[in-house]
Protein backbone atom coordinates (compact mmCIF):
# COMPACT_ATOMS: atom_id res chain seq x y z
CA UNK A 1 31.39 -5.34 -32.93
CA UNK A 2 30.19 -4.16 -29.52
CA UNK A 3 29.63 -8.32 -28.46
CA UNK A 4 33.27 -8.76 -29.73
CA UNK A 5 34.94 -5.80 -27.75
CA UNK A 6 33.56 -6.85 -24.86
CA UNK A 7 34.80 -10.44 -25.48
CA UNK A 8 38.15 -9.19 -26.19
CA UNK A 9 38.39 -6.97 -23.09
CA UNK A 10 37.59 -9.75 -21.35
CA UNK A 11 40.31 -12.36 -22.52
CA UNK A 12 42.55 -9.89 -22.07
CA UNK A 13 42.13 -9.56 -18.31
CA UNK A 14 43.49 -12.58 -15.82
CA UNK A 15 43.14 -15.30 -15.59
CA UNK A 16 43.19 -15.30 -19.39
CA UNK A 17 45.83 -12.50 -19.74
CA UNK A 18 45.27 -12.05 -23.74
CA UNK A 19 46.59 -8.62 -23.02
CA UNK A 20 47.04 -7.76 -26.73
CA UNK A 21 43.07 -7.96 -27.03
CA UNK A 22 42.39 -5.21 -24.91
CA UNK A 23 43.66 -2.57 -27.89
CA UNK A 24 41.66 -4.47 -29.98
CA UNK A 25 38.69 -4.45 -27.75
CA UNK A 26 38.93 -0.60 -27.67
CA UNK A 27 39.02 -0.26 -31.25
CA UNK A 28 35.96 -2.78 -31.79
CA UNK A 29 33.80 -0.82 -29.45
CA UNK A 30 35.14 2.61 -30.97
CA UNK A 31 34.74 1.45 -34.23
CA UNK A 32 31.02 0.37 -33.27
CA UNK A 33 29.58 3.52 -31.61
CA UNK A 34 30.93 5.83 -34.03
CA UNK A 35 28.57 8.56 -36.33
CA UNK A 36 25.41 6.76 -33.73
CA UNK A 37 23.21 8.71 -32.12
CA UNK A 38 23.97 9.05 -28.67
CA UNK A 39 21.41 6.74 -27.30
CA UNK A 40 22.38 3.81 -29.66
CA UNK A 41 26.35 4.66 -28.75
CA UNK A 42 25.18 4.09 -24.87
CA UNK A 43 23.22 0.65 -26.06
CA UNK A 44 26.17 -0.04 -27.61
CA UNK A 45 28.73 0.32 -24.71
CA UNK A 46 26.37 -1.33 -22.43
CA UNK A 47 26.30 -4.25 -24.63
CA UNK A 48 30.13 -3.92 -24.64
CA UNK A 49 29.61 -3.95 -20.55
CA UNK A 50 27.88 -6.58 -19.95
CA UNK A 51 29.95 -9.28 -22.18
CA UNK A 52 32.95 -7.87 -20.07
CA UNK A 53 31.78 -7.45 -16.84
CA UNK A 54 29.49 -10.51 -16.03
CA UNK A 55 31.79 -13.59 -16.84
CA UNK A 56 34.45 -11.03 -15.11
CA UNK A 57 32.77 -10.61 -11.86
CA UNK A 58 31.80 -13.79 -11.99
CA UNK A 59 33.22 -15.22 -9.02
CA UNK A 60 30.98 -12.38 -6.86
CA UNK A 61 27.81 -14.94 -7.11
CA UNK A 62 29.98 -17.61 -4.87
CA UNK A 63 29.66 -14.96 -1.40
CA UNK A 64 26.31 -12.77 -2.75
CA UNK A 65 24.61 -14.81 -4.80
CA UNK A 66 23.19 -14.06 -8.57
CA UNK A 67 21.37 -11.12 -7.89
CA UNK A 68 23.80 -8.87 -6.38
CA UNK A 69 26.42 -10.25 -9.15
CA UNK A 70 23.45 -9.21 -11.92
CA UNK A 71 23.25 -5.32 -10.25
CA UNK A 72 27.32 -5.03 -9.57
CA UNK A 73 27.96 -6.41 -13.44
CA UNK A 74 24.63 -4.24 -15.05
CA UNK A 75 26.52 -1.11 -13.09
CA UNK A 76 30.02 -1.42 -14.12
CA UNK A 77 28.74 -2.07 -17.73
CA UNK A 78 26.52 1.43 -17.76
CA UNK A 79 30.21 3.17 -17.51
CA UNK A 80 30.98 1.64 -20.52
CA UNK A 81 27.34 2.53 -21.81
CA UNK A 82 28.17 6.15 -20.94
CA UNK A 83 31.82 5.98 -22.71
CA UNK A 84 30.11 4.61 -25.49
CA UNK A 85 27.76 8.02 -25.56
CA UNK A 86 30.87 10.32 -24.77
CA UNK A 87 32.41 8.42 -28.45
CA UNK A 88 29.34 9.20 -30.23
CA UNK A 89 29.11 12.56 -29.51
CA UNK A 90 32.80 13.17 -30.73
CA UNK A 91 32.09 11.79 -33.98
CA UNK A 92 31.84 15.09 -35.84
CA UNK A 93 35.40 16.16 -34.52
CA UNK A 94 36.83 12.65 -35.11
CA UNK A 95 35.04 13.10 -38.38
CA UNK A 96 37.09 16.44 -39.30
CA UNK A 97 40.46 15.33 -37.78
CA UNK A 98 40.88 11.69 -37.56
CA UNK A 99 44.50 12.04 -36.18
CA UNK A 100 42.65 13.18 -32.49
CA UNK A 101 40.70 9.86 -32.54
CA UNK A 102 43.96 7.96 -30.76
CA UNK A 103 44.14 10.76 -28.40
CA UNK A 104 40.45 11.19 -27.73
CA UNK A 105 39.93 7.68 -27.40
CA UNK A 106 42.51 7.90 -24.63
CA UNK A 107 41.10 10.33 -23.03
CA UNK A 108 37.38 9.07 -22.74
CA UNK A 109 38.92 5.80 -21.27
CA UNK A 110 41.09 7.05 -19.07
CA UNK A 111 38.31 9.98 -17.57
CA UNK A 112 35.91 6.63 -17.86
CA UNK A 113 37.77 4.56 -14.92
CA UNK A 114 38.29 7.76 -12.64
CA UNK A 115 34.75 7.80 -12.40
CA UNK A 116 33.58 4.66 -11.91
CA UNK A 117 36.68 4.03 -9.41
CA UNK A 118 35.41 6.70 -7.68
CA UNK A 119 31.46 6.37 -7.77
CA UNK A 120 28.91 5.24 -6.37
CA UNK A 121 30.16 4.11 -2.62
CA UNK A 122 33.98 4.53 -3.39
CA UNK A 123 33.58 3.22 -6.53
CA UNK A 124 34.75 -0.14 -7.81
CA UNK A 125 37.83 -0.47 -9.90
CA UNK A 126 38.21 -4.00 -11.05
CA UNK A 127 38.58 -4.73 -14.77
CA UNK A 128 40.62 -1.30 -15.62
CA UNK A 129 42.54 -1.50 -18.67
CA UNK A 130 46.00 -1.01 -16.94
CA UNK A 131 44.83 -3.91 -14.84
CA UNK A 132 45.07 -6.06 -18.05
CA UNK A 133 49.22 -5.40 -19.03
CA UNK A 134 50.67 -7.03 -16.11
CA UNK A 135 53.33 -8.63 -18.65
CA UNK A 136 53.07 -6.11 -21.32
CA UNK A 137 55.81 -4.18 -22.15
CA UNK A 138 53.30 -0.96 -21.62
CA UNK A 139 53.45 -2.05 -17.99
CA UNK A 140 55.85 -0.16 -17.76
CA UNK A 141 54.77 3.47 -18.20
CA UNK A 142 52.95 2.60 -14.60
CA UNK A 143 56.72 4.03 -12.92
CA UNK A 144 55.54 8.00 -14.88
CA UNK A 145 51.72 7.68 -14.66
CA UNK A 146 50.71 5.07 -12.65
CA UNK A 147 47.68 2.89 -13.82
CA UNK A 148 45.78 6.12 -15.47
CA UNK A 149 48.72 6.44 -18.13
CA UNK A 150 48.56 2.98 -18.63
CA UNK A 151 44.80 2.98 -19.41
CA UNK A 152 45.64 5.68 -21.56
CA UNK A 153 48.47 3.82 -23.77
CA UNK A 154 46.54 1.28 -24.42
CA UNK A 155 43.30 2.94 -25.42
CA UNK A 156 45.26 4.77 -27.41
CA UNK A 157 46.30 2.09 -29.39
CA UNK A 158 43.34 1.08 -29.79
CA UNK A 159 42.28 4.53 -31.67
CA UNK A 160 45.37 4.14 -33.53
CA UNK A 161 43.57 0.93 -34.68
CA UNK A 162 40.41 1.98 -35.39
CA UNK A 163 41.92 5.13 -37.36
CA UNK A 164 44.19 3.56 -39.44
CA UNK A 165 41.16 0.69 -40.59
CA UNK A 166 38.37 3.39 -40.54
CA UNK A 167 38.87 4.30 -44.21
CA UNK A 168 42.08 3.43 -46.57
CA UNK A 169 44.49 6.07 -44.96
CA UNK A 170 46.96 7.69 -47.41
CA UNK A 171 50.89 5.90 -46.90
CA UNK A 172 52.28 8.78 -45.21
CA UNK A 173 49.06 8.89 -42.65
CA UNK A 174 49.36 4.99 -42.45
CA UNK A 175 52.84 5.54 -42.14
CA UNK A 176 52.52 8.13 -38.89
CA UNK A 177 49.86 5.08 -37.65
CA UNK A 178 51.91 2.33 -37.25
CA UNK A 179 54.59 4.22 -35.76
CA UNK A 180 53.08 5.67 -33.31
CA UNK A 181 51.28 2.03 -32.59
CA UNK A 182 54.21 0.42 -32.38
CA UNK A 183 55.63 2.82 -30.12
CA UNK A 184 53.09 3.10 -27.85
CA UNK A 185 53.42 -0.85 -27.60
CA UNK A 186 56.94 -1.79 -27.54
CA UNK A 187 58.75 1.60 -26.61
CA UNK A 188 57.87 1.37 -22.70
CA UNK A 189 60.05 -1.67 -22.87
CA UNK A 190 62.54 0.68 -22.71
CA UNK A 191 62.28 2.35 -19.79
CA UNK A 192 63.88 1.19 -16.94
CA UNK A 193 62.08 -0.23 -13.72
CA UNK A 194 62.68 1.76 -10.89
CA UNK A 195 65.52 0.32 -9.20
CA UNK A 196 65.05 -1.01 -5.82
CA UNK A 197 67.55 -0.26 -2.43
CA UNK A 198 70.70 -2.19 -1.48
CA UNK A 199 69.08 -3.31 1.53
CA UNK A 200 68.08 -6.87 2.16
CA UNK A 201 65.60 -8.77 4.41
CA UNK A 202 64.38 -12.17 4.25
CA UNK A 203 60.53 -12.27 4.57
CA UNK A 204 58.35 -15.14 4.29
CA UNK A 205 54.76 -15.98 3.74
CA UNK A 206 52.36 -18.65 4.29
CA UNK A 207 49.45 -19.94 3.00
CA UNK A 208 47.70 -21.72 5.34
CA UNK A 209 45.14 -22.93 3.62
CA UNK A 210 41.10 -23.46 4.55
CA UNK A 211 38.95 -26.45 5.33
CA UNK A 212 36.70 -26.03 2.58
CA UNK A 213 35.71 -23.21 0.21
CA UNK A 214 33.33 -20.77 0.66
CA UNK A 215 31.31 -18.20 2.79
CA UNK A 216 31.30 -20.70 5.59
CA UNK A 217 35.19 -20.23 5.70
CA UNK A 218 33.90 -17.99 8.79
CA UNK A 219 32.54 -20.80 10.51
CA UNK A 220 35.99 -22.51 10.65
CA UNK A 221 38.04 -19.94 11.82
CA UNK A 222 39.57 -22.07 14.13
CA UNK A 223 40.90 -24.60 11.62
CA UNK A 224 42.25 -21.80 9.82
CA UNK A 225 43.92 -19.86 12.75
CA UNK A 226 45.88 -23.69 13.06
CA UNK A 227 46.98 -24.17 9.81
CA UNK A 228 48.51 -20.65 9.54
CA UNK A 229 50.58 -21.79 13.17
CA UNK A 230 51.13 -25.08 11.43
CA UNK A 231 52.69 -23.66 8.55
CA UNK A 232 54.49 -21.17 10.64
CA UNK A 233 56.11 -23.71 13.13
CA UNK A 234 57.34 -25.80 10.53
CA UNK A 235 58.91 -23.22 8.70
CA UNK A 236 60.52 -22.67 12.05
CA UNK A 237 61.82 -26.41 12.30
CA UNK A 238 62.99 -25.93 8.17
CA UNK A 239 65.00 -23.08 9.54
CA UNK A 240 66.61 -24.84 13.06
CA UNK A 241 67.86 -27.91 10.33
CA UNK A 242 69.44 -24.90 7.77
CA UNK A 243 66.59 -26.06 5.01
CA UNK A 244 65.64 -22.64 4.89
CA UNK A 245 66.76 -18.89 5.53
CA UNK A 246 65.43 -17.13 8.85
CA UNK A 247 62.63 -14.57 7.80
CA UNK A 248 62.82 -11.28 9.27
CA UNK A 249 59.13 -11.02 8.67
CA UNK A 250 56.44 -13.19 8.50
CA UNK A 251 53.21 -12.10 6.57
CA UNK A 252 49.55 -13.74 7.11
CA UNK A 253 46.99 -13.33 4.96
CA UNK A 254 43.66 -11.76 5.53
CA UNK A 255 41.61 -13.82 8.05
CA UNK A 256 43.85 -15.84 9.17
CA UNK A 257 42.85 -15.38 12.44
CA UNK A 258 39.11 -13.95 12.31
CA UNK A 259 39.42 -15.07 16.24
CA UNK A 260 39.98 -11.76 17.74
CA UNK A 261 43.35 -12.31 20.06
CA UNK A 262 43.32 -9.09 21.67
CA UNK A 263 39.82 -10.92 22.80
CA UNK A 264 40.75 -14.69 23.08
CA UNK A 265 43.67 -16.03 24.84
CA UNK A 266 43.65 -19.12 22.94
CA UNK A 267 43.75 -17.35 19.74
CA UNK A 268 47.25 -15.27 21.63
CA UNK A 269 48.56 -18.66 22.89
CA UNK A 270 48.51 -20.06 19.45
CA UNK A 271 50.02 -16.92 17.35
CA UNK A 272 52.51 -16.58 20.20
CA UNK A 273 53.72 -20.10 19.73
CA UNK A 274 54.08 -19.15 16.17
CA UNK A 275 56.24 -15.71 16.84
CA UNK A 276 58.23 -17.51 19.67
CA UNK A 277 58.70 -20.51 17.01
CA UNK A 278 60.08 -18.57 14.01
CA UNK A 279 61.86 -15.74 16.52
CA UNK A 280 60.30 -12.81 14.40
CA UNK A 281 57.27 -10.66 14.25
CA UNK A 282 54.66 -11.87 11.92
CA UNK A 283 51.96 -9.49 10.29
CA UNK A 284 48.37 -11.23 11.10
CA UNK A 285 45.53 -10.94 9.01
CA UNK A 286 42.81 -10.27 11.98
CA UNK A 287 39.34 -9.28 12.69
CA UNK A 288 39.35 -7.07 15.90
CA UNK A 289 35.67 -6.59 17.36
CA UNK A 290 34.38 -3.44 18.35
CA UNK A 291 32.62 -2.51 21.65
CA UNK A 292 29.34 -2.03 20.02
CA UNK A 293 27.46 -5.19 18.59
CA UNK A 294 28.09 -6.48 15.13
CA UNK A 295 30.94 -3.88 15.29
CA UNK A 296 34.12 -5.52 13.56
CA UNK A 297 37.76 -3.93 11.63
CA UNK A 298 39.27 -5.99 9.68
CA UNK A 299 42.91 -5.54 10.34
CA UNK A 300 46.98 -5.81 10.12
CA UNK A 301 48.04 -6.83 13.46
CA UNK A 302 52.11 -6.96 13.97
CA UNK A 303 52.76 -9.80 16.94
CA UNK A 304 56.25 -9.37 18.02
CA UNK A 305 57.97 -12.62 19.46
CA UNK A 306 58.54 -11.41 22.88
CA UNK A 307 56.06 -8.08 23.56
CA UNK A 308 53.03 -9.72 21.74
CA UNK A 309 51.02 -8.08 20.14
CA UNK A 310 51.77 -4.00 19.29
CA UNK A 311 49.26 -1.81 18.90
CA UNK A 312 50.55 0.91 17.63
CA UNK A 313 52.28 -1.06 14.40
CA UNK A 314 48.30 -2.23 13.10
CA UNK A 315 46.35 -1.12 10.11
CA UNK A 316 43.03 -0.87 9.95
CA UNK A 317 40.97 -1.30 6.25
CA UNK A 318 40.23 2.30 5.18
CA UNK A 319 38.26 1.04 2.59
CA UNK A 320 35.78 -1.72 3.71
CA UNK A 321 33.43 -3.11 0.24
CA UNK A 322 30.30 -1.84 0.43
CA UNK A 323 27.67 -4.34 0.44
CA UNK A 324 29.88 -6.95 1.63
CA UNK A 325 31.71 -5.72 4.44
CA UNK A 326 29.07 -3.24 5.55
CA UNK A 327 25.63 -2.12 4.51
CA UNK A 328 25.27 1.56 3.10
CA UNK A 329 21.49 0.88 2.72
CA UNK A 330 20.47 -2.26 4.59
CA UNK A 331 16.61 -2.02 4.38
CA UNK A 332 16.98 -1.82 0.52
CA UNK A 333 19.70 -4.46 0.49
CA UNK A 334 17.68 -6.91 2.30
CA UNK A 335 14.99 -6.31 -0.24
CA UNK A 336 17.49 -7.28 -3.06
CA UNK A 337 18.76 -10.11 -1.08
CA UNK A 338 17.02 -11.09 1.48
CA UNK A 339 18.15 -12.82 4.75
CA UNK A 340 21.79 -12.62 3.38
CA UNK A 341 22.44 -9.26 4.39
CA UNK A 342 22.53 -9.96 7.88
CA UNK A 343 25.62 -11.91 7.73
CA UNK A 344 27.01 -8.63 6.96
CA UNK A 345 28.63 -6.83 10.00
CA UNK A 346 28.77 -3.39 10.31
CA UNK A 347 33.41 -2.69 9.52
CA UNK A 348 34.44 -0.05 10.78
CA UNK A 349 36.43 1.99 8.03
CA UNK A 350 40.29 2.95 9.51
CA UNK A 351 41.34 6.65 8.57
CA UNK A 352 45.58 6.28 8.32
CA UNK A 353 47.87 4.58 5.85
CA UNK A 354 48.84 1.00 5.89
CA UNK A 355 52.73 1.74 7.13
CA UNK A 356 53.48 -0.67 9.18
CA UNK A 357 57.18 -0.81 10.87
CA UNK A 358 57.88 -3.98 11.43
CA UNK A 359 61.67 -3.46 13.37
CA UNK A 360 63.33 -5.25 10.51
CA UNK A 361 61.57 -3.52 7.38
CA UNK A 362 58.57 -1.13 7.38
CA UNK A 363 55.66 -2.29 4.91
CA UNK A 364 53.37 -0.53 2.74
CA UNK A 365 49.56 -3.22 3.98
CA UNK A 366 46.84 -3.25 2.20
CA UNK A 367 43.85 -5.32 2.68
CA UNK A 368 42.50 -7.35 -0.37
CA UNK A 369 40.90 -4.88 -2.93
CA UNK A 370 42.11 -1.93 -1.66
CA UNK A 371 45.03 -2.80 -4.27
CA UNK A 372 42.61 -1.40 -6.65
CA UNK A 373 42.63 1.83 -5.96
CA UNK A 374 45.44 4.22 -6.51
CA UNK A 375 46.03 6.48 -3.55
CA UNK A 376 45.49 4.17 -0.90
CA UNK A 377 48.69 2.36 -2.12
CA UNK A 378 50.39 5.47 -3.05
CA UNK A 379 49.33 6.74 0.27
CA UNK A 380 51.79 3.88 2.02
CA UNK A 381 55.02 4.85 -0.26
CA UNK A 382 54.61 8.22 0.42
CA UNK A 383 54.86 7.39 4.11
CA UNK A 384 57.37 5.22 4.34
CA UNK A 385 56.89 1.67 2.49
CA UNK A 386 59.86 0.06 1.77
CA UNK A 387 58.00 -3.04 0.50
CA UNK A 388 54.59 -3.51 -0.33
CA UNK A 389 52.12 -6.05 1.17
CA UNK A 390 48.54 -7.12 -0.13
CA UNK A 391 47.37 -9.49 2.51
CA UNK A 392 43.81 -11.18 1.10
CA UNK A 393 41.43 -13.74 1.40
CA UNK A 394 39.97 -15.72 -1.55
CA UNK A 395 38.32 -18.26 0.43
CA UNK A 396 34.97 -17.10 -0.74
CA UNK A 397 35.41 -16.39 -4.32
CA UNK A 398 38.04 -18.48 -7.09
CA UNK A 399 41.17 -18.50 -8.94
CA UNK A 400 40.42 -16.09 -11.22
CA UNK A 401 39.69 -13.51 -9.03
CA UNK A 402 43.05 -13.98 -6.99
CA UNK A 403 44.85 -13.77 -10.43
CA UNK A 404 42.88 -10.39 -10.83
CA UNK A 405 44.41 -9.25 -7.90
CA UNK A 406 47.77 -10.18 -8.97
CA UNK A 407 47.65 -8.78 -11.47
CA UNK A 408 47.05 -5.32 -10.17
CA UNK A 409 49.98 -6.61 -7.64
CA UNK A 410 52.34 -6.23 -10.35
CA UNK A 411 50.89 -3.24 -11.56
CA UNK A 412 51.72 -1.44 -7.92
CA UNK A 413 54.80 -3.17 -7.50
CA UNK A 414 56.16 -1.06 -10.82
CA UNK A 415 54.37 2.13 -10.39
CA UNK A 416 56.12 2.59 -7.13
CA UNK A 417 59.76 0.87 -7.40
CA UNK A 418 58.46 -1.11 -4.54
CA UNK A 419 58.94 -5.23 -4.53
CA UNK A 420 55.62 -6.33 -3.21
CA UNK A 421 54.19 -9.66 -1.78
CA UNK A 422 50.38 -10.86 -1.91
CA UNK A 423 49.53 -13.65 0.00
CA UNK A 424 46.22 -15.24 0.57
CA UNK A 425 44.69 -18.11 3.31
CA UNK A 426 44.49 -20.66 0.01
CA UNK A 427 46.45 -19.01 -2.88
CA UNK A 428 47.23 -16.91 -5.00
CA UNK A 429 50.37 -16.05 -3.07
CA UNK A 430 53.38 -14.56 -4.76
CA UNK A 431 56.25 -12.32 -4.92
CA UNK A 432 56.46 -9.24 -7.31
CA UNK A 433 59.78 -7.07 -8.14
CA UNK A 434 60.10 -3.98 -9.64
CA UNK A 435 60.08 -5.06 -12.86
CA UNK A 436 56.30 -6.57 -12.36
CA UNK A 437 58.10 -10.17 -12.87
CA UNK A 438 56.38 -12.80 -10.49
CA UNK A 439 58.30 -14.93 -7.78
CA UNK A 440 57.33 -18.05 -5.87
CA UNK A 441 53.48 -18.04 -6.95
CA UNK A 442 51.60 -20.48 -5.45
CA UNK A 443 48.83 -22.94 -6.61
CA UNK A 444 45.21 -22.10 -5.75
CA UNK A 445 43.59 -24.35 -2.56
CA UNK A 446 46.80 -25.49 -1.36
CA UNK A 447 48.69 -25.01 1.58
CA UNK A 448 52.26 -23.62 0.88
CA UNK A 449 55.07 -21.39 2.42
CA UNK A 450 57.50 -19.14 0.58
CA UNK A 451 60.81 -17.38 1.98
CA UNK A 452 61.96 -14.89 -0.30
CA UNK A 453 64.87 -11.86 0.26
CA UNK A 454 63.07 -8.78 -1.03
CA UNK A 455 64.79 -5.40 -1.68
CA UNK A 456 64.32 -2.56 0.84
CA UNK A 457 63.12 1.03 -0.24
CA UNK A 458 64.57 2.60 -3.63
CA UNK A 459 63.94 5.58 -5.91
CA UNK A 460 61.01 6.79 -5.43
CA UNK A 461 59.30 7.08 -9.04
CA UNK A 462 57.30 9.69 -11.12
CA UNK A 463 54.37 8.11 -10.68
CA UNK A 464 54.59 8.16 -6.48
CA UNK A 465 54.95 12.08 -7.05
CA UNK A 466 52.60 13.23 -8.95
CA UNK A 467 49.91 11.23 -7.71
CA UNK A 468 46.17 11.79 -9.05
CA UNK A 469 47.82 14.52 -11.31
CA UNK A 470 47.54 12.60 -14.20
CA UNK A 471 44.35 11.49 -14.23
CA UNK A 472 42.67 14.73 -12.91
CA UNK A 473 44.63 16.31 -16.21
CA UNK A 474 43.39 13.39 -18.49
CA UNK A 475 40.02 13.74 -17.40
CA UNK A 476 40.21 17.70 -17.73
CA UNK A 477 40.83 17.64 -21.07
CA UNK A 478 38.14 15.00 -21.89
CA UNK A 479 35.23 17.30 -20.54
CA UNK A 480 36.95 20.13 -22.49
CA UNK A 481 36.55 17.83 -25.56
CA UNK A 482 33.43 17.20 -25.11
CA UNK A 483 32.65 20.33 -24.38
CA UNK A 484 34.68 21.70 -27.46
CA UNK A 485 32.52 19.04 -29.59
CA UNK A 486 28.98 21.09 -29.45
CA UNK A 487 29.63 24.18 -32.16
CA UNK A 488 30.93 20.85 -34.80
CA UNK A 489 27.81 19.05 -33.24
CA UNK A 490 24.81 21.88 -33.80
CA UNK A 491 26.93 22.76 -37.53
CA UNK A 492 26.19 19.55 -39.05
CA UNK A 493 22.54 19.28 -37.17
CA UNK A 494 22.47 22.50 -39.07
CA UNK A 495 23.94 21.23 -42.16
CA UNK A 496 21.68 18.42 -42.44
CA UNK A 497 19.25 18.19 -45.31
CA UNK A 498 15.79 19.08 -44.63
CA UNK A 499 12.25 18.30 -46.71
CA UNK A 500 9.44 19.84 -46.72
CA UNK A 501 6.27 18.13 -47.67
CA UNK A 502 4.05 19.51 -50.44
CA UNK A 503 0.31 21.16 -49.85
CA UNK A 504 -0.81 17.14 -50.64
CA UNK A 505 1.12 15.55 -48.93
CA UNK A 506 0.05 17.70 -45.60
């Protein structure tokens, strides 16, 4: 059961997007770990861990290699191993009232990913359970609680699974089950998406595309910095013959120009020629370098037509991946993996919000996974996003890892009642509304350039107020249950029968 949750998690995550496994997934594993002891429940959500998280994370071995994929996948899955301990030791309450195991179950997984999102080195968010409902009907419960009460629906369910095939439940009790099931998966259908503002611009994006896949993508920057012009400029000449709108905005993605241009004039020439083609500022994906060696920040740089580029309108990554984009522990790294580690640099971390004001519209920029985590979005909403934009580069991994990120596109885009864009240097690129539907997606390794009008601003939703709220109250009541677990715990220790052996038998 534990090798089948795991499985099912998995299909239920892009780019399979099964996302009616991951209930069952949740119910497998709970299924699996309960009345263990608590060592065999953490064997058992480790085993649960690993079938998720290695084929998930797969696409990590195509910039690090196998090892560091092996220690990222082993780590996520010990979460799991841990949730599968927390389970076990509720088994005596779940045991007295089985109607708590939907809620508990909820709880557990829902305290589970604000830990490991969190911890160790800023944690590492990918493979969440609200990550997997981008076109579930639960999506939308992301405009009350964000992703955390998403996790939590869907756990849920899964408890409501697990409780209602534990035993044969009486009809009223099976009764109460499948209501509350199928409310839990159909009902947030009927909410409504937060509705977006009146106001209209036209942005574009492009996809410019890379020589070849890969880590090298670095060492043809150049060719990359060209085909993002390219694209640009003929979008420009598709607008002058009335084949397409004029964008008020054009977005690059990440690294499309990892030529610094504050730095190289050639690299300004070219994204000039761009701005001066089209006749509006475009957002470029840009690595600035520091004045110390091997000092980088990976960056939003706004290049107005006329002025150039403005520094006060760029956003700096606030969170930069550790191990990837800079070292926490280098001499240890370069242990684990050897000469790699030097092609690390060290990024320098930004410390404000991605709100970028553009003239025409003022965007909510983040930088690849930073989509992952909650309050960095939520951070540009609260300060002024009327859009959001997730500006990445896949170069180095594959297509299922840009439909990962999609996917949590989607998520954002409906948790905020902000329409949203990702675009990447070879795809996917798309446009999200407020309902989490998907515009103008892209293919993967190809070249392509998409105008869209996108909505401005709009209410802004439950979930953009309260914040963390949720999840620091979910995960509250999950310590107090397991807390609230030991007197149930050390009764039926108590409880248990004991033999004693006879005067021959010593």
């Amino acid at each position: 059961m534990a090798v089948a949750a795991g499985a099912a998690l998995l299909l239920a995550l892009p780019p399979y997007g099964l996302w009616w496994l991951a209930p069952v997934g949740v119910a497998l594993l709970a299924a699996a770990v309960h009345r263990r002891r608590l060592r065999s429940g953490f064997g058992l959500g480790l085993i649960a861990g690993l079938v998720l998280f290695y084929p998930l994370l797969w696409w990590t071995t195509f910039a690090a290699g196998w090892l560091p994929w092996v220690l990222l996948s082993t780590a996520q899955a010990a979460y799991l191993g841990l949730l599968g301990l927390a389970a076990a030791w509720l088994s005596p309450v779940i045991d007295r009232w089985r109607a708590l195991w939907p809620v508990l179950t909820g709880l557990l997984w829902t305290a589970q990913e604000a830990v490991r999102d969190r911890a160790p080195f800023g944690g590492f968010p990918w493979g969440r359970l609200a990550f997997s409902q981008g076109d579930a009907p639960v999506l939308r419960l992301a405009v009350a609680g964000g992703a955390p009460l998403v996790t939590l629906a869907v756990a849920a369910t899964g408890g409501i699974l697990v409780a209602l095939l534990w035993r044969r439940s009486s009809p009223a009790a099976a009764a109460g089950y499948l209501a509350a099931g199928a409310l839990l998966v159909a009902g947030p259908a009927l909410i409504p998406a937060a509705a977006p503002g009146d106001t209209v611009r036209t942005v574009a994006y492009v996809q410019g595309n890379v020589p070849r896949l890969g880590l090298d993508f670095n060492a043809q920057r150049r060719a990359v910095l060209d085909n993002h012009v390219r694209g640009t400029i003929e979008l420009a000449d598709a607008v002058a013959e009335g084949r397409r709108p004029r964008p008020d905005l054009v977005v690059w993605p990440e690294n499309s120009s990892d030529i610094d241009p504050l730095r190289n004039s050639d690299a300004a020439q070219q994204i000039a020629a761009a701005a001066a083609a089209i006749g509006a500022p475009i957002l470029v994906g840009t690595v600035l370098r520091g004045d110390r060696p091997n000092e980088i920040e990976n960056a939003a740089l706004l290049w107005q037509p006329v002025i150039g580029p403005d520094r006060t309108q760029t956003y700096i990554k606030r969170h930069p991946v550790p191990f990837a984009e800079y070292m926490p522990l280098r001499p240890v790294a370069r242990f684990v993996a050897g000469d790699k580690v030097d092609l690390v640099k060290d990024m320098v971390a930004g410390h404000t919000p991605g709100v970028v004001r553009t003239g025409p519209v003022t965007v909510g920029d983040v930088i690849c996974f930073e989509v992952a985590y909650d309050g960095i979005v939520r951070d540009t909403v609260t300060g002024g996003a009327q859009v959001l934009a997730v500006q990445t580069n896949n170069a180095t991994f594959d297509e299922a890892e840009a439909r990962q990120q999609l996917a949590m596109v989607q998520l954002r885009a409906v948790e905020h009642g902000r329409e949203a864009l990702m675009v990447s240097t070879v795809g996917v690129s798309a446009f999200v509304d407020t309902a989490g539907r998907v515009h103008a997606s892209t293919d993967f390794n190809e070249p392509a350039v998409e105008v869209r009008e996108m909505h401005l601003g709009g209410t802004r939703t439950l979930a953009t107020r309260l914040g963390h709220w949720p999840e620091v109250a979910a995960t509250a009541l999950a310590v107090a249950a397991l807390i609230a677990a030991l007197p149930l715990r050390r009764r039926a220790r108590g409880s248990a029968p004991r033999t004693e052996k006879t005067t021959e038998e010593r």
